[in-house]
C-alpha atoms as a PDB file:
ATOM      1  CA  UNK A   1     -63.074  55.047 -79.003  1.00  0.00           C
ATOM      2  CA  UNK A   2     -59.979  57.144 -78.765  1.00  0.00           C
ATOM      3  CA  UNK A   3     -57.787  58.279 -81.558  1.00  0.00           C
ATOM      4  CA  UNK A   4     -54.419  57.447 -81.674  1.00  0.00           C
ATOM      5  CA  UNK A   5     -51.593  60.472 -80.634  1.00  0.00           C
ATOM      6  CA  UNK A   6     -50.161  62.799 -83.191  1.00  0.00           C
ATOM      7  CA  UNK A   7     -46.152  62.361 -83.737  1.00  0.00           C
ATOM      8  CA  UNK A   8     -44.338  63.869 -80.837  1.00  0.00           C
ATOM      9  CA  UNK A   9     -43.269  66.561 -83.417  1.00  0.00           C
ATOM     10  CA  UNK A  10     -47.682  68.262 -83.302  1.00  0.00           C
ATOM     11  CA  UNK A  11     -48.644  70.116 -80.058  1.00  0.00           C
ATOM     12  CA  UNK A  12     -50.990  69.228 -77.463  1.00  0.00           C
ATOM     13  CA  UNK A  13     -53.698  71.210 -78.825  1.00  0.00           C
ATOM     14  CA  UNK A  14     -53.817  73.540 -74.977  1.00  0.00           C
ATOM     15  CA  UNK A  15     -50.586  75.357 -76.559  1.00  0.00           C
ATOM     16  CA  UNK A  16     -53.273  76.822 -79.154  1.00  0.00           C
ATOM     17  CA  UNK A  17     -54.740  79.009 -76.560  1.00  0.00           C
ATOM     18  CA  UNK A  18     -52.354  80.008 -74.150  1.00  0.00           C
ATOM     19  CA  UNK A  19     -49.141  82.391 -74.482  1.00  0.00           C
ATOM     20  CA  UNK A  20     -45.678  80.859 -75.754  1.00  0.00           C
ATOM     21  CA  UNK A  21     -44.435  81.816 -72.055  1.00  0.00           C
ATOM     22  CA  UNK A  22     -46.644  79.033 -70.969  1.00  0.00           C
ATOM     23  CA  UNK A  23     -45.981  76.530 -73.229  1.00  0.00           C
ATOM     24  CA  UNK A  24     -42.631  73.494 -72.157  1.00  0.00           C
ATOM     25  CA  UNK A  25     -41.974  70.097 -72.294  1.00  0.00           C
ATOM     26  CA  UNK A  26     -44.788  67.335 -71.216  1.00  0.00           C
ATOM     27  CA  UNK A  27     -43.219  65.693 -68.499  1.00  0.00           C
ATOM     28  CA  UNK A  28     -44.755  62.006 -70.316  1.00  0.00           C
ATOM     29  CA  UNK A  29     -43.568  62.422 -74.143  1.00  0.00           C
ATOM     30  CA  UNK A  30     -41.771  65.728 -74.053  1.00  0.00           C
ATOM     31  CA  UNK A  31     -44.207  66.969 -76.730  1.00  0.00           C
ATOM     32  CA  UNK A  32     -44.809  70.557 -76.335  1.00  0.00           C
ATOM     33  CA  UNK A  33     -48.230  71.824 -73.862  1.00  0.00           C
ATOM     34  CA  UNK A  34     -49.340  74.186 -71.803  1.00  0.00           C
ATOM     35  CA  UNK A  35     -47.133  73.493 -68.585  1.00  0.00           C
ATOM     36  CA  UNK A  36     -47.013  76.653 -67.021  1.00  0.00           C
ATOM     37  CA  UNK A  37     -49.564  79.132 -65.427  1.00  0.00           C
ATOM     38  CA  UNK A  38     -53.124  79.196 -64.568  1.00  0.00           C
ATOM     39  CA  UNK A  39     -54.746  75.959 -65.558  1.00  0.00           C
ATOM     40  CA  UNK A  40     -51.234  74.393 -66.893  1.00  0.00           C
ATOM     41  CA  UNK A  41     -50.308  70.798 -66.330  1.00  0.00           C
ATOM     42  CA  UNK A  42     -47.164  68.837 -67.017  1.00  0.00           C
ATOM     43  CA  UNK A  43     -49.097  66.304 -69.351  1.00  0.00           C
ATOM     44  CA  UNK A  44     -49.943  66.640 -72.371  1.00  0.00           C
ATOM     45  CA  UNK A  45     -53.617  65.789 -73.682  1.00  0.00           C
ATOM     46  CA  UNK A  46     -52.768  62.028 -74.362  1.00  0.00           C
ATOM     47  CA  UNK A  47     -50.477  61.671 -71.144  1.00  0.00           C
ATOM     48  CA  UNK A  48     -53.359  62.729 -68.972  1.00  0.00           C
ATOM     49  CA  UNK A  49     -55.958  60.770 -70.640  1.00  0.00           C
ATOM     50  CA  UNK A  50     -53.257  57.569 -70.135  1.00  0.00           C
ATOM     51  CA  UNK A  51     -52.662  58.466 -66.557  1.00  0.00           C
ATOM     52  CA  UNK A  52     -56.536  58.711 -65.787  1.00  0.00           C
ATOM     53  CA  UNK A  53     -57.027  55.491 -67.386  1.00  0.00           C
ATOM     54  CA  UNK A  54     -54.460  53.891 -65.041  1.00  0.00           C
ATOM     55  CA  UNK A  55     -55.871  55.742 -62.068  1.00  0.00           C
ATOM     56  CA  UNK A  56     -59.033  56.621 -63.099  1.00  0.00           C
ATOM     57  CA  UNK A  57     -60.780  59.694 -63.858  1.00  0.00           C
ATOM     58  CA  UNK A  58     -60.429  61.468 -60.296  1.00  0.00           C
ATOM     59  CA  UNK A  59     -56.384  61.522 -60.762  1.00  0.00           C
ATOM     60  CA  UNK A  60     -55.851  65.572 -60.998  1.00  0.00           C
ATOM     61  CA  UNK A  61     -52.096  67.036 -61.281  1.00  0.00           C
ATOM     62  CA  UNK A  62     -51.383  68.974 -57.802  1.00  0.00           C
ATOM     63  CA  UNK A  63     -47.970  69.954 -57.714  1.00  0.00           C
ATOM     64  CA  UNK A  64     -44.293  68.989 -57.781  1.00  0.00           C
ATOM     65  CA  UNK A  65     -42.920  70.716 -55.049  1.00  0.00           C
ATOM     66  CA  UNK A  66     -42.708  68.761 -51.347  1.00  0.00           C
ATOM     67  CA  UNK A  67     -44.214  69.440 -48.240  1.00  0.00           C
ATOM     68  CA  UNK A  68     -41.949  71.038 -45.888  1.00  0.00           C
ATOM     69  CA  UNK A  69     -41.199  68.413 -42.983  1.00  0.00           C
END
């Protein structure tokens, strides 16, 4: 049983322990995370936990830049 998301206007609770120069936008709901540095992703808590039940739990955020062709 999950609980249901905060209102876009509450953090992701990550932004609690990192610096406010790693904190931006989730890429999902815009709600404020920790997007940038070591460990960051571009979802927020609730993003991720909807994209690993639509992939499953193996789906892991790699990176948004293209491979050079």
């Amino acid at each position: 049983m999950t609980s249901s998301p905060p209102p876009l206007s509450e953090p992701d609770p990550s932004t609690f322990t990192c610096s406010t120069s790693q904190v931006g936008p989730c890429s999902g709901c815009h709600r404020h995370t920790h997007k940038y540095g070591h460990g960051g992703l571009p979802l927020c808590h609730w993003c991720m936990a909807t994209a690993q039940a639509n992939w499953g739990n193996t789906v892991r955020f790699t990176g948004t830049r293209t491979p050079a062709v």
